[in-house]
Protein backbone atom coordinates (compact mmCIF):
# COMPACT_ATOMS: atom_id res chain seq x y z
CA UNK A 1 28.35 1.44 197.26
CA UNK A 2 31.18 0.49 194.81
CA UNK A 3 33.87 -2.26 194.57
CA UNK A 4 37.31 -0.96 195.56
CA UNK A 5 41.06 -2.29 194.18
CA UNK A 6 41.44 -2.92 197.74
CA UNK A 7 38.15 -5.07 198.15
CA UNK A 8 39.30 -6.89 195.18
CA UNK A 9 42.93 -7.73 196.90
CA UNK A 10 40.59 -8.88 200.07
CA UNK A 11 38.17 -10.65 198.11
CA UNK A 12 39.68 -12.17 195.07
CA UNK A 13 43.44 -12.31 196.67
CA UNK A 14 44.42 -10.89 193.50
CA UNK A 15 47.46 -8.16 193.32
CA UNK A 16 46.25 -5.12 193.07
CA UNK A 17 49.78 -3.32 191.95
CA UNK A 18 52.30 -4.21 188.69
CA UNK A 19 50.86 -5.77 185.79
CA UNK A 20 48.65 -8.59 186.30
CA UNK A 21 49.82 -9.60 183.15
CA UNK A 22 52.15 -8.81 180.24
CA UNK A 23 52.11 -9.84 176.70
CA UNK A 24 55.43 -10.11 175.11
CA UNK A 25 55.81 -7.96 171.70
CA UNK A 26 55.53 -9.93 168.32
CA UNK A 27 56.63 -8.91 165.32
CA UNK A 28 54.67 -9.03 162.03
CA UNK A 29 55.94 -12.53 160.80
CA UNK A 30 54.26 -13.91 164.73
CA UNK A 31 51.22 -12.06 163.76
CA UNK A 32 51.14 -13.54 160.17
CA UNK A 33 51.27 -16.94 161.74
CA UNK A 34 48.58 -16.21 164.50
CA UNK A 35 46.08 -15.25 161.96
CA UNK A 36 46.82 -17.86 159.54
CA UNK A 37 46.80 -20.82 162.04
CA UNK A 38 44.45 -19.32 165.11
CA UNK A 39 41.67 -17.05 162.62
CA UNK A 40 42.23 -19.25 159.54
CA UNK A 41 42.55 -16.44 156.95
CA UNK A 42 44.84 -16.39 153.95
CA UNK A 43 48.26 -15.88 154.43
CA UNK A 44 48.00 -12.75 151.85
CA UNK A 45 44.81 -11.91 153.69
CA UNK A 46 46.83 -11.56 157.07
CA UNK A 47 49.68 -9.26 155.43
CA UNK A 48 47.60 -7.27 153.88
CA UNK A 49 46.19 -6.26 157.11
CA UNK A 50 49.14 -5.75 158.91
CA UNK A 51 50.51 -3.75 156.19
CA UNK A 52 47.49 -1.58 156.39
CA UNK A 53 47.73 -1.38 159.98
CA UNK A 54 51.46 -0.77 160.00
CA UNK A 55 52.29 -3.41 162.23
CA UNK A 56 50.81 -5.92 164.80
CA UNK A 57 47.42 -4.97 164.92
CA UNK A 58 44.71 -6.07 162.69
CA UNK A 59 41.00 -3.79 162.58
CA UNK A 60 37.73 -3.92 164.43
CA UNK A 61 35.74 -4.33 161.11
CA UNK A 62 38.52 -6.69 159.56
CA UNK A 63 37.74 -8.47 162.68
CA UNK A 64 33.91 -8.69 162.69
CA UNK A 65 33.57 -9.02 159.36
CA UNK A 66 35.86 -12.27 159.86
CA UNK A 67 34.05 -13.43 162.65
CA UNK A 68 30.66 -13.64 161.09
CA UNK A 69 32.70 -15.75 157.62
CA UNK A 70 33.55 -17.93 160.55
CA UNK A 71 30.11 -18.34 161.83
CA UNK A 72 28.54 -18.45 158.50
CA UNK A 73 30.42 -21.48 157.51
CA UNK A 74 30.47 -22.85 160.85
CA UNK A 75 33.75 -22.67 161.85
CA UNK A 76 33.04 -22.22 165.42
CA UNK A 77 36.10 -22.59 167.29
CA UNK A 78 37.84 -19.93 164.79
CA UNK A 79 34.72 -17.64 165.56
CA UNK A 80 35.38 -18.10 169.03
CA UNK A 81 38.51 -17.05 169.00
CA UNK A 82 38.02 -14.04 166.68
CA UNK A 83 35.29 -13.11 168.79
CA UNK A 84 37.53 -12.89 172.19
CA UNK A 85 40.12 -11.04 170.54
CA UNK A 86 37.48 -8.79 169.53
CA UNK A 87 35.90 -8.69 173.22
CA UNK A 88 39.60 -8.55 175.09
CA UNK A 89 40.59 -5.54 172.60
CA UNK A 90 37.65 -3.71 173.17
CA UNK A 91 37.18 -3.81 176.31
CA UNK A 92 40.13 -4.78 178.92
CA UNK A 93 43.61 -3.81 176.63
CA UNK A 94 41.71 -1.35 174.88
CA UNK A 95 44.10 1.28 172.93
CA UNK A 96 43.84 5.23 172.11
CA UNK A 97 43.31 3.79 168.11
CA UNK A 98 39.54 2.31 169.12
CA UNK A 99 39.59 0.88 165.66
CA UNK A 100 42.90 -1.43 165.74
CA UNK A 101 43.71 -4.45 168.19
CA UNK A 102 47.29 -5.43 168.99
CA UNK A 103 47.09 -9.44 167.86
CA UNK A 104 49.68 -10.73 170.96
CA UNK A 105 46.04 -11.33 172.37
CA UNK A 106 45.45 -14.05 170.49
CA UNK A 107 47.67 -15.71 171.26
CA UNK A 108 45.70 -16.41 175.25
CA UNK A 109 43.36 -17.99 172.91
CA UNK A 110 45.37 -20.98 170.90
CA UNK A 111 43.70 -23.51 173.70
CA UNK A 112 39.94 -22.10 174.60
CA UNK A 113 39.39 -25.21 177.06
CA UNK A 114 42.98 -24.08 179.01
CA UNK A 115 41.17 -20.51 178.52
């Protein structure tokens, strides 16, 4: 037996055609400011890694390796979100790349108790 888009419009009421939903393009400057304010990395640390990335994306490893600064220093609300983005990249707006996240996500995550 398996769950069908239609059992999930019966079920969950939830639309099973268009987008559920959309995240509007940022450009580099946006994604600067995301990562300084929501991951709390250095504002040279954030445009280096959009300049290696070539745009509004950031890596998997820059990422992880981020998230476990975060955690080692106990900065759990950054890890938190650096851990989502991680998650939601990965998994349900995951790209061809499979080694670079688009960093609109993040922005879902500026209030995790609204989230």
């Amino acid at each position: 037996m398996t769950v069908t888009l239609d059992d999930v419009a019966s079920l969950l009421h939830l639309s099973i055609t268009g987008a559920f939903h959309t995240f509007d393009a940022i450009d580099v400057e946006e994604v600067i400011d995301f990562l300084v304010e929501l991951l709390e990395v250095s504002r040279k640390g954030a445009k280096d890694e959009t300049e290696q990335c070539r745009g509004a994306y950031v890596r998997l490893a820059w990422l992880r390796d981020n998230y476990h600064i975060k955690c080692d220093v106990r900065q759990w609300t950054v890890a938190a979100c650096a851990y989502l983005l991680h998650l939601v990249g990965c998994t349900l707006f995951a790209n061809k790349s499979a080694t670079h996240i688009n960093v609109a996500f993040l922005n879902a995550f500026r209030d995790l108790n609204q989230t």
